[in-house]
PDB file of N, CA and C in Angstrom:
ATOM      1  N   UNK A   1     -20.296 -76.459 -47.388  1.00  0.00           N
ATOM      2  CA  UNK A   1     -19.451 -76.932 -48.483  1.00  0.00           C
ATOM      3  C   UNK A   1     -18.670 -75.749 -49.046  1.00  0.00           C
ATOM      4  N   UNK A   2     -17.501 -76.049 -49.032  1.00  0.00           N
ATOM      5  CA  UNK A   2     -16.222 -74.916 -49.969  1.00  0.00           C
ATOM      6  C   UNK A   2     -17.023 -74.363 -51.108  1.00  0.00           C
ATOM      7  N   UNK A   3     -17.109 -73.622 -51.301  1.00  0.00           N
ATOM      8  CA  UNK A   3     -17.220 -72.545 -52.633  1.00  0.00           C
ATOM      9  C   UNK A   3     -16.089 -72.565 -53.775  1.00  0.00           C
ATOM     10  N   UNK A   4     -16.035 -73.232 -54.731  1.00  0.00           N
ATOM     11  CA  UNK A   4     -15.204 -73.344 -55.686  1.00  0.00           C
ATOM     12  C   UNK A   4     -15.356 -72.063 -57.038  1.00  0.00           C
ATOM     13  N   UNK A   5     -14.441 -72.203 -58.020  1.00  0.00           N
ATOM     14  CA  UNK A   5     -14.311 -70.943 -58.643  1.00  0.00           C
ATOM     15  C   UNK A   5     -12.977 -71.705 -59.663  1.00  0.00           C
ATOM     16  N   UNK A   6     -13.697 -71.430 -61.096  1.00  0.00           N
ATOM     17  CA  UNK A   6     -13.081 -71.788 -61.998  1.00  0.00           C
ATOM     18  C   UNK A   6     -11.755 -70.732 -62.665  1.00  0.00           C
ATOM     19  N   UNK A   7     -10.398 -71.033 -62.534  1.00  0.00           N
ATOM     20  CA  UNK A   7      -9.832 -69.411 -62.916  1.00  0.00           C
ATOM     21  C   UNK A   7      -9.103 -70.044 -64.054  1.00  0.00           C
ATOM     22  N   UNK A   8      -8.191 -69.541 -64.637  1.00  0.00           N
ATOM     23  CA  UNK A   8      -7.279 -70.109 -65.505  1.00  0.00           C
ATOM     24  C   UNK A   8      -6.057 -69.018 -65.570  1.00  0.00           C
ATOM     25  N   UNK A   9      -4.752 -69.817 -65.460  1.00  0.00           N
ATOM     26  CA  UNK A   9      -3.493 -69.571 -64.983  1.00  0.00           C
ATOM     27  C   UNK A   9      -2.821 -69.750 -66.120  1.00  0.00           C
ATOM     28  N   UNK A  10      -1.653 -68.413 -66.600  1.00  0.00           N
ATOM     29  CA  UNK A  10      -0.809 -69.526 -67.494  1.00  0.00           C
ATOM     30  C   UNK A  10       0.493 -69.523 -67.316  1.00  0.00           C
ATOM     31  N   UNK A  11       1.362 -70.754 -67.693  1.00  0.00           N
ATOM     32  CA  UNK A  11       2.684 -71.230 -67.064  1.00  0.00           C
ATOM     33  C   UNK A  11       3.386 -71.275 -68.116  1.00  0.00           C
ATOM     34  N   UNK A  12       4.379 -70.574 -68.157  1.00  0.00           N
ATOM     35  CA  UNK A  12       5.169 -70.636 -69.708  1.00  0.00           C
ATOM     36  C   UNK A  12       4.396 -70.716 -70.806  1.00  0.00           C
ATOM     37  N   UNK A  13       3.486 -69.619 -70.789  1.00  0.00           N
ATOM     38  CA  UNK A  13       3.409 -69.357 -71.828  1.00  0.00           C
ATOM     39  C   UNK A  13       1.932 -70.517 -72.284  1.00  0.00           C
ATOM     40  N   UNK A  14       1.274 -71.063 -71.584  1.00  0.00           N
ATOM     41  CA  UNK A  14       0.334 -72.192 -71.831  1.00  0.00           C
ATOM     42  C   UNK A  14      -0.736 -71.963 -70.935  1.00  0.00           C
ATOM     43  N   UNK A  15      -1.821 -71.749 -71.149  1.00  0.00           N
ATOM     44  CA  UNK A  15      -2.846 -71.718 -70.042  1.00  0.00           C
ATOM     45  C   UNK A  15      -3.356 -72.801 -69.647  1.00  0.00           C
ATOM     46  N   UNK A  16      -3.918 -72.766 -68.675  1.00  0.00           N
ATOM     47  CA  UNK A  16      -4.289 -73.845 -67.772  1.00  0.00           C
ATOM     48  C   UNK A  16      -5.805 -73.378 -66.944  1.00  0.00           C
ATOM     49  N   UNK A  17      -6.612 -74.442 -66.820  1.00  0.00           N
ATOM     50  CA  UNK A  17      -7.876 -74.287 -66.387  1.00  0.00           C
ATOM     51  C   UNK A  17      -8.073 -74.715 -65.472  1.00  0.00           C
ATOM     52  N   UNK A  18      -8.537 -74.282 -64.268  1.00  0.00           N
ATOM     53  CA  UNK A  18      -8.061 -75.143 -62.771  1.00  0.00           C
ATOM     54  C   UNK A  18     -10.119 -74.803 -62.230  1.00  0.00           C
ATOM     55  N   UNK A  19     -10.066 -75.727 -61.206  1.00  0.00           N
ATOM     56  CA  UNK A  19     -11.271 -75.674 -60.467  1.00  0.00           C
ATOM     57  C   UNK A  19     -10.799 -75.361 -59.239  1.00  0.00           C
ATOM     58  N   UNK A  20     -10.707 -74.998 -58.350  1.00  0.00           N
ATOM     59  CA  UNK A  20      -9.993 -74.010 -56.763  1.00  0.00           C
ATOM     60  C   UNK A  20     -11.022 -73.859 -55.864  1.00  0.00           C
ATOM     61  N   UNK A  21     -10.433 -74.197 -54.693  1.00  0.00           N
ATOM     62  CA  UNK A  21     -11.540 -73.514 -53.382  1.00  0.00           C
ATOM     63  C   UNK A  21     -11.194 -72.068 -53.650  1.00  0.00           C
ATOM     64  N   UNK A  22     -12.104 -71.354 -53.733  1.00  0.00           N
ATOM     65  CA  UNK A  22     -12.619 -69.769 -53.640  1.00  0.00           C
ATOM     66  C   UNK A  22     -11.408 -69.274 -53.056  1.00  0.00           C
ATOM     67  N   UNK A  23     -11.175 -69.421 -51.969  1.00  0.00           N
ATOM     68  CA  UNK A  23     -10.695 -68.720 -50.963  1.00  0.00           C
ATOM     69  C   UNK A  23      -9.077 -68.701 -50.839  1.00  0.00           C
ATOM     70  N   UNK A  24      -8.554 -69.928 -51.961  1.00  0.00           N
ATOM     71  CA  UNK A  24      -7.090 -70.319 -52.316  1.00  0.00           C
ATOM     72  C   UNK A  24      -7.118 -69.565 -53.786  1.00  0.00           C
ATOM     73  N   UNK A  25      -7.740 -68.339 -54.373  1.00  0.00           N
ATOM     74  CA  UNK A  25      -7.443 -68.432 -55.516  1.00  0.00           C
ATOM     75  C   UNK A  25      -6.346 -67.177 -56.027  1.00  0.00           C
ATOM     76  N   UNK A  26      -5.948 -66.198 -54.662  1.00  0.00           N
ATOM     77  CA  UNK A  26      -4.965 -65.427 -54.681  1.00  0.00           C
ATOM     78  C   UNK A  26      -3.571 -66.539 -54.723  1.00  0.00           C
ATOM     79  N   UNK A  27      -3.360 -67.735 -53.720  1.00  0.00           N
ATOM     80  CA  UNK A  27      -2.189 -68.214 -53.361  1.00  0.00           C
ATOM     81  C   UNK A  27      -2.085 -68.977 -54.675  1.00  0.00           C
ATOM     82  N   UNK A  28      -3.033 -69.193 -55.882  1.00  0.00           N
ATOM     83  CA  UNK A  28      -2.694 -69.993 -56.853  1.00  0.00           C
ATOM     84  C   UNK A  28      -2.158 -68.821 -58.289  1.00  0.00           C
ATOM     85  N   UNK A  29      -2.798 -68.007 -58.201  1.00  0.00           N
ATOM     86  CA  UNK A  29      -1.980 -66.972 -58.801  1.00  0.00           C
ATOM     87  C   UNK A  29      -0.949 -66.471 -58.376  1.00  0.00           C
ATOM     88  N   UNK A  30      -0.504 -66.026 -57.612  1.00  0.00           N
ATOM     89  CA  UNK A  30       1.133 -65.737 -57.199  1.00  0.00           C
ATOM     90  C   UNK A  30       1.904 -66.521 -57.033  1.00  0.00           C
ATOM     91  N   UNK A  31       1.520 -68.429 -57.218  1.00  0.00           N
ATOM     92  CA  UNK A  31       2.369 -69.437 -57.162  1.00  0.00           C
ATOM     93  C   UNK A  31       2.807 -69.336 -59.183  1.00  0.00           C
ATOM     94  N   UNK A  32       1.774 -69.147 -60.006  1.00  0.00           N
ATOM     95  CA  UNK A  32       1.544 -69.026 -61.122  1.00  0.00           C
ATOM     96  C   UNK A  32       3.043 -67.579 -61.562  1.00  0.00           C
ATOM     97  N   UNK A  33       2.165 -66.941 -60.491  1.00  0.00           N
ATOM     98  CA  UNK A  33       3.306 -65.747 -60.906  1.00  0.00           C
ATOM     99  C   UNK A  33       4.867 -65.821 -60.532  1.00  0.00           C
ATOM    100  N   UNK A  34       4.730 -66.680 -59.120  1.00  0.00           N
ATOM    101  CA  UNK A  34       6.676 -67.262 -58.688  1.00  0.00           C
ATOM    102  C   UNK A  34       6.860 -68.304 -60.260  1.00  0.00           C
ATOM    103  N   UNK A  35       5.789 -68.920 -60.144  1.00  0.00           N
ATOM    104  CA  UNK A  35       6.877 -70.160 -61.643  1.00  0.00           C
ATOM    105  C   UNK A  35       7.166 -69.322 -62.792  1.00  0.00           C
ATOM    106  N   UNK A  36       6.155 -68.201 -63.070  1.00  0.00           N
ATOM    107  CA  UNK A  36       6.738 -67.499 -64.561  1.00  0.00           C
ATOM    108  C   UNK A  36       8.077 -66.956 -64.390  1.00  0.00           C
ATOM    109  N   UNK A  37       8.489 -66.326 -62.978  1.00  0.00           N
ATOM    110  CA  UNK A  37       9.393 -65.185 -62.652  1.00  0.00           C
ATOM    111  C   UNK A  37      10.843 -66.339 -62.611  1.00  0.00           C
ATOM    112  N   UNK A  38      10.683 -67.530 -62.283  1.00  0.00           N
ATOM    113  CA  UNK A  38      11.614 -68.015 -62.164  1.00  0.00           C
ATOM    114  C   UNK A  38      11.830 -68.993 -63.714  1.00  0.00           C
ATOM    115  N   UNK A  39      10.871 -69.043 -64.682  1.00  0.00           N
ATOM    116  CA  UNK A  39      11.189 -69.424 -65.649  1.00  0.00           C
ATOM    117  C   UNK A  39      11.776 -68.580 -66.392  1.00  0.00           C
ATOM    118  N   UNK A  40      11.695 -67.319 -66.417  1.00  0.00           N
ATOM    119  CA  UNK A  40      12.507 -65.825 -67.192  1.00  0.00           C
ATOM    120  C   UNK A  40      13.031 -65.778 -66.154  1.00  0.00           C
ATOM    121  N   UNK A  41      13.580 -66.137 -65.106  1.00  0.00           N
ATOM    122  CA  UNK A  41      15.550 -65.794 -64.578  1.00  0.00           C
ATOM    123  C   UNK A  41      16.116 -67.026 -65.364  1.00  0.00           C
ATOM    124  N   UNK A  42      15.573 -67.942 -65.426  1.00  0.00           N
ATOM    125  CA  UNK A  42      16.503 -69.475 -65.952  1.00  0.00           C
ATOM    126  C   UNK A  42      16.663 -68.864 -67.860  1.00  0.00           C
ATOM    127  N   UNK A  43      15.341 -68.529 -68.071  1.00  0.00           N
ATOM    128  CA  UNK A  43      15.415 -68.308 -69.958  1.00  0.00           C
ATOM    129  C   UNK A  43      17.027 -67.119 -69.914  1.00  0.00           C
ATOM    130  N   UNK A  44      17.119 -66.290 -68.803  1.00  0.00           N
ATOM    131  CA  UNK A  44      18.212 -65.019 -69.203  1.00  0.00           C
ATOM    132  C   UNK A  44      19.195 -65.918 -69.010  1.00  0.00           C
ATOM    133  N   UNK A  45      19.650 -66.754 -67.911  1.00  0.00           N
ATOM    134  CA  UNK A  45      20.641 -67.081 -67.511  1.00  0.00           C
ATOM    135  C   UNK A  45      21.164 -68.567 -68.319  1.00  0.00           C
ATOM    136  N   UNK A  46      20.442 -69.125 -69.103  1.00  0.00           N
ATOM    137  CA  UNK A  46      21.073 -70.288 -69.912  1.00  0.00           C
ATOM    138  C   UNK A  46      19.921 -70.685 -70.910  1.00  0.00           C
ATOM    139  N   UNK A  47      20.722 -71.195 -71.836  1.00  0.00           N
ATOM    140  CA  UNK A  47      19.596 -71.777 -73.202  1.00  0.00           C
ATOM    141  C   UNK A  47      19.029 -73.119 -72.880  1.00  0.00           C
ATOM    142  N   UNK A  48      18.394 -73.532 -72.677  1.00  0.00           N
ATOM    143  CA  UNK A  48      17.395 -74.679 -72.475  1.00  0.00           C
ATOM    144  C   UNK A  48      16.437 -74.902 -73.302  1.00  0.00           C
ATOM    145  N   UNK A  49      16.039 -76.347 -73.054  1.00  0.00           N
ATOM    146  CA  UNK A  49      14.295 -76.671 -73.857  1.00  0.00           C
ATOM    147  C   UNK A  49      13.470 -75.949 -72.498  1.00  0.00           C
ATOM    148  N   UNK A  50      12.183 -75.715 -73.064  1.00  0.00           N
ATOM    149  CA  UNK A  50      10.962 -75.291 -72.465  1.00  0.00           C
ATOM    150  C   UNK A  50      10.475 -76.072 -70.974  1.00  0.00           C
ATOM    151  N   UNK A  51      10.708 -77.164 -71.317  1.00  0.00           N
ATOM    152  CA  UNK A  51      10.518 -78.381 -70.138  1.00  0.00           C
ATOM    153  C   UNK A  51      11.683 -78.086 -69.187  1.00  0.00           C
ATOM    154  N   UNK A  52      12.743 -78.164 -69.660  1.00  0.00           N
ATOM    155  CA  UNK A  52      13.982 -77.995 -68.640  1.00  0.00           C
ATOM    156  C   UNK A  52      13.746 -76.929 -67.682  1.00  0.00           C
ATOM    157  N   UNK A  53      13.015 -75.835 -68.195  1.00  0.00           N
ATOM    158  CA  UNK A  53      12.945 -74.490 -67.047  1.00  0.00           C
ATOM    159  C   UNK A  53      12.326 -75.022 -66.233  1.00  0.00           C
ATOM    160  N   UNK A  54      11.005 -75.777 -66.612  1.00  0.00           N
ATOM    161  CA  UNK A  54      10.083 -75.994 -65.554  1.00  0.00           C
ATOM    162  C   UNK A  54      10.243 -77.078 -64.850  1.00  0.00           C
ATOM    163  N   UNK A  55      11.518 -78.162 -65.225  1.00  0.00           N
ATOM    164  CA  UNK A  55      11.671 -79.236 -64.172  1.00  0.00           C
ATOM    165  C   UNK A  55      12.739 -77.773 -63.399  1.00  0.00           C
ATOM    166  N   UNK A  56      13.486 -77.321 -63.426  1.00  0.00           N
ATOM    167  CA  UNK A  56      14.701 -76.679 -62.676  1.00  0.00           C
ATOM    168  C   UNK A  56      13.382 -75.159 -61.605  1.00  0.00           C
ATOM    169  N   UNK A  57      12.539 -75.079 -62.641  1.00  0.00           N
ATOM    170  CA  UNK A  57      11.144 -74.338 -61.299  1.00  0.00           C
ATOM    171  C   UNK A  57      10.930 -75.292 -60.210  1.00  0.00           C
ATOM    172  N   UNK A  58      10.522 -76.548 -60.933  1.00  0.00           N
ATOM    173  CA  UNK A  58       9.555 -77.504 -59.884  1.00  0.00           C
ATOM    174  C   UNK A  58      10.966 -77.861 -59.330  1.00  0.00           C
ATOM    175  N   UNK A  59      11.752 -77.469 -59.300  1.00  0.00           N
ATOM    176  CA  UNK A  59      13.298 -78.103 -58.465  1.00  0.00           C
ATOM    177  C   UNK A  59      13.207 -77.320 -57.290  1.00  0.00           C
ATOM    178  N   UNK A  60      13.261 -75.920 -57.691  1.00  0.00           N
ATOM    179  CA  UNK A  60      13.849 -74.929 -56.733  1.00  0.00           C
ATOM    180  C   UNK A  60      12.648 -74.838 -55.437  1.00  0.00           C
ATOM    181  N   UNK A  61      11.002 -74.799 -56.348  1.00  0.00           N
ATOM    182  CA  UNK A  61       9.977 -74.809 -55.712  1.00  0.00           C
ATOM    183  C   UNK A  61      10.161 -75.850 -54.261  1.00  0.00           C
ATOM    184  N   UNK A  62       9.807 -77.208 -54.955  1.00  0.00           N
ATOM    185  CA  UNK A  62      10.384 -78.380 -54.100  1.00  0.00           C
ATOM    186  C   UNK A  62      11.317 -78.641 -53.077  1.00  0.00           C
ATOM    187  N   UNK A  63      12.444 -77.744 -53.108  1.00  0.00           N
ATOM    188  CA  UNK A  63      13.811 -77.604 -52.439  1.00  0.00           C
ATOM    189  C   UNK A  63      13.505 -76.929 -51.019  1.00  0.00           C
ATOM    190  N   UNK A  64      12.478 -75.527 -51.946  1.00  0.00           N
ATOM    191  CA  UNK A  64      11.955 -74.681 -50.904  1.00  0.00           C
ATOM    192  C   UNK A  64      11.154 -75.222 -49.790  1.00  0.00           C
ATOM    193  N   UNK A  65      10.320 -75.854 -50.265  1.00  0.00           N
ATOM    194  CA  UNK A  65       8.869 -76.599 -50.099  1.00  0.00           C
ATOM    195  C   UNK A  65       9.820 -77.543 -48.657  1.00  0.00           C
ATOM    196  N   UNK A  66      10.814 -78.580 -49.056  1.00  0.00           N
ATOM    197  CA  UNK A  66      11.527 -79.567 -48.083  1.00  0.00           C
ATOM    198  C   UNK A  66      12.339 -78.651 -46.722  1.00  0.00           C
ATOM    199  N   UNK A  67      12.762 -77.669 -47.011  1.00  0.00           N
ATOM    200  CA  UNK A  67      13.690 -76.581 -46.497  1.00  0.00           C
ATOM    201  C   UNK A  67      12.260 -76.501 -45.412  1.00  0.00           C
ATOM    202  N   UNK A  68      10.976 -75.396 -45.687  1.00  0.00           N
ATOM    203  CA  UNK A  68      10.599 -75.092 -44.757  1.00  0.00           C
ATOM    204  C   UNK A  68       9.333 -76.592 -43.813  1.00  0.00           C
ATOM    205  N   UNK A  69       9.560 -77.278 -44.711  1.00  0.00           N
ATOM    206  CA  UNK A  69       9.337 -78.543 -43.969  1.00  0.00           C
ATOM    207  C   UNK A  69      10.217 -79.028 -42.496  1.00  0.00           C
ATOM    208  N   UNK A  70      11.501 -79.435 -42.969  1.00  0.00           N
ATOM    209  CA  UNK A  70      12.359 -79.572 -42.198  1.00  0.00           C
ATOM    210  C   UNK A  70      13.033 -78.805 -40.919  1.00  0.00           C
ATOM    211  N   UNK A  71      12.542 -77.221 -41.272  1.00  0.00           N
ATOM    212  CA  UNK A  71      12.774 -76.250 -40.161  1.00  0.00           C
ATOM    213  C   UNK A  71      11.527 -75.883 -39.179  1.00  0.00           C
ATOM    214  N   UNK A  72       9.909 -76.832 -39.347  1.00  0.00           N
ATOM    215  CA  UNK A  72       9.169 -76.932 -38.683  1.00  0.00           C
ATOM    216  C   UNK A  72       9.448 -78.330 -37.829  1.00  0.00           C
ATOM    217  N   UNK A  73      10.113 -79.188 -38.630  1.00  0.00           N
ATOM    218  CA  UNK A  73      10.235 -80.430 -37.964  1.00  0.00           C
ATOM    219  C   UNK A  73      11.042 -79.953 -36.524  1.00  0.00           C
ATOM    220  N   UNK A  74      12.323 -79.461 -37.176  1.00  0.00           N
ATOM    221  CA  UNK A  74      13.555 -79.442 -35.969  1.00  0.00           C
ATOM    222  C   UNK A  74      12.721 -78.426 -35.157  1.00  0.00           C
ATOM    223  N   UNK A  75      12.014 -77.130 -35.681  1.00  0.00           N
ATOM    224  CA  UNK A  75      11.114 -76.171 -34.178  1.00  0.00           C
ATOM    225  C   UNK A  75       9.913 -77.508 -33.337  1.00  0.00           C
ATOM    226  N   UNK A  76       9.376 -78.640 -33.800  1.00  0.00           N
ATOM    227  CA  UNK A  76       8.684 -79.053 -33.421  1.00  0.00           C
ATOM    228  C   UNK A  76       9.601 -80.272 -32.070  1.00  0.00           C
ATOM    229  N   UNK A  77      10.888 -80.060 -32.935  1.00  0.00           N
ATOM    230  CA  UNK A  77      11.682 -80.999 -31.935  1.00  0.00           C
ATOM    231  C   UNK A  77      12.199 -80.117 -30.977  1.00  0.00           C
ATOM    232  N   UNK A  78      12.258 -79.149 -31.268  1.00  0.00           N
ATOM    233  CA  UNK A  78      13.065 -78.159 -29.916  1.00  0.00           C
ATOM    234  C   UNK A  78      11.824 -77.537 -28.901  1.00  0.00           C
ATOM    235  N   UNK A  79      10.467 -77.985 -29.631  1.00  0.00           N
ATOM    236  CA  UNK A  79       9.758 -77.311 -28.493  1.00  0.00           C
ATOM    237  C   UNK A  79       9.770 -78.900 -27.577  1.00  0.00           C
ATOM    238  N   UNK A  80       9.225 -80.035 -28.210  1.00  0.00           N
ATOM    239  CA  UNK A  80       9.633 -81.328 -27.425  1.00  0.00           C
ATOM    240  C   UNK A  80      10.622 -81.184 -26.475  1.00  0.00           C
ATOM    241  N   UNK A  81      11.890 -80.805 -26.923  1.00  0.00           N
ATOM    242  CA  UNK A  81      13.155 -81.035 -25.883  1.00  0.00           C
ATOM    243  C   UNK A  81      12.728 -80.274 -24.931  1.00  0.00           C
ATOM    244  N   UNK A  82      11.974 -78.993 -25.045  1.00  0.00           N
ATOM    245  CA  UNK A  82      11.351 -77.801 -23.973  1.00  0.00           C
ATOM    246  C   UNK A  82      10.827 -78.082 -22.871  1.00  0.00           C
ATOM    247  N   UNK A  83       9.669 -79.185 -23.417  1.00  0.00           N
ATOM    248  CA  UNK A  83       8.733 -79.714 -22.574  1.00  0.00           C
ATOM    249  C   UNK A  83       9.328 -80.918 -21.818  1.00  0.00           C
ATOM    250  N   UNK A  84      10.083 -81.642 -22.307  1.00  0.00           N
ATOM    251  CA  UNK A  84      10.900 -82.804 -21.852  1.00  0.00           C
ATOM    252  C   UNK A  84      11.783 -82.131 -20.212  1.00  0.00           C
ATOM    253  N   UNK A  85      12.345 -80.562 -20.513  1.00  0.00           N
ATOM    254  CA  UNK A  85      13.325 -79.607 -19.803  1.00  0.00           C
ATOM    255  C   UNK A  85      12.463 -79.357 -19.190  1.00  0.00           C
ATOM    256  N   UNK A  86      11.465 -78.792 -19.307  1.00  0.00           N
ATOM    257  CA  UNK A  86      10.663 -78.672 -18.109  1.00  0.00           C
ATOM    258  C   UNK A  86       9.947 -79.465 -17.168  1.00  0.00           C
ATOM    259  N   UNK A  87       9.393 -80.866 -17.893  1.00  0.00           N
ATOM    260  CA  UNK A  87       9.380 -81.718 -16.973  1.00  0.00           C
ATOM    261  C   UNK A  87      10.178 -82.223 -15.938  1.00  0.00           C
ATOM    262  N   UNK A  88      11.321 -82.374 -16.194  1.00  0.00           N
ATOM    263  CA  UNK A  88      12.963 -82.626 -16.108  1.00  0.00           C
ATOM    264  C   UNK A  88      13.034 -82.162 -14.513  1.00  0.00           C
ATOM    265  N   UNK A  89      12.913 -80.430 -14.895  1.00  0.00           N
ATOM    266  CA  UNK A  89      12.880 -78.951 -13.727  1.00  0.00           C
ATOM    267  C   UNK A  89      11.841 -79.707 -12.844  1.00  0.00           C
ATOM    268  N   UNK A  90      10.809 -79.481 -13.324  1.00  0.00           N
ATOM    269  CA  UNK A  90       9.514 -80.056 -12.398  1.00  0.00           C
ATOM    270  C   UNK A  90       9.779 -80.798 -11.150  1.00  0.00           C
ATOM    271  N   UNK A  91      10.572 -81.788 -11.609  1.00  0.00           N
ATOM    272  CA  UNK A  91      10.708 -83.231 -10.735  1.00  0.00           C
ATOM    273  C   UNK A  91      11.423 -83.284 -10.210  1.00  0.00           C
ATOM    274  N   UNK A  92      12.556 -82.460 -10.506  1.00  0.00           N
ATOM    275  CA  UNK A  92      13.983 -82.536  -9.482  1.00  0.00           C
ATOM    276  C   UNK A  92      13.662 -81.121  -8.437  1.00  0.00           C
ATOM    277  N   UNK A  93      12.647 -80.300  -8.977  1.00  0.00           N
ATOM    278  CA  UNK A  93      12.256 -79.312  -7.447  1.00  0.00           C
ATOM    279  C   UNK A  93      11.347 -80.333  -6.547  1.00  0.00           C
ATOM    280  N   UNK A  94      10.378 -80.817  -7.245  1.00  0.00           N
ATOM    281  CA  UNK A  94       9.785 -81.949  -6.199  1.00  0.00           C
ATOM    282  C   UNK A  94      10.445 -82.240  -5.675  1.00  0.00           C
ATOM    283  N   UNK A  95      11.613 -83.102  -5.571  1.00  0.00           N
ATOM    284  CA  UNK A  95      12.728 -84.347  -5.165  1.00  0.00           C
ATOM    285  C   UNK A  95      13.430 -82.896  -4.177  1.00  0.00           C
ATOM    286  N   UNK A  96      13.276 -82.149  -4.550  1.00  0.00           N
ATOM    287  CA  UNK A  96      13.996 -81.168  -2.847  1.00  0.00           C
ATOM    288  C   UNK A  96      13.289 -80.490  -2.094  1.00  0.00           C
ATOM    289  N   UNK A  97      11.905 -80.715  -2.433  1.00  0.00           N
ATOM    290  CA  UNK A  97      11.052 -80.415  -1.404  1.00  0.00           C
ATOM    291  C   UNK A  97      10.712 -81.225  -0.634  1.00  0.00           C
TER     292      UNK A  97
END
């Protein structure tokens, strides 16, 4: 069974009490630390409510998040077309032997 580990994170300015597998508790602090860093570029760069930074975080996060989604999809489709090309090769050297 996972080893859990109680830490507490805070996000603009609000702490938060999380329960975590052990072993995820670096990747939840430096996610902690990308949302602060990008809530102080949005606080320099325009006046907003408090909420607004963090829907325009969970925007950019999300954007990111779909981006490297979508560029595993299309590598998962180009290794397909690979294997499809090599089958392809396969069968037409058969067919001249």
């Amino acid at each position: 069974m996972p080893q859990t580990r109680k830490i507490t994170v805070k996000i603009a300015g609000k702490e938060y009490a999380m329960t975590i597998p052990q072993e995820e508790e670096e990747k939840y602090r430096r996610a902690a630390r990308d949302i602060n860093s990008l809530i102080s570029s949005y606080r320099s760069t325009f006046a907003a409510e408090p909420e607004d930074y963090l829907a325009m975080a969970a925007m950019q996060m999300a954007v990111i998040k779909v981006g490297l989604e979508m560029d595993r999809t299309l590598t998962d489709q180009m290794n397909t077309i690979e294997e499809i090309n090599d089958q392809i090769d396969h069968y037409l050297n058969d067919l001249k032997e």
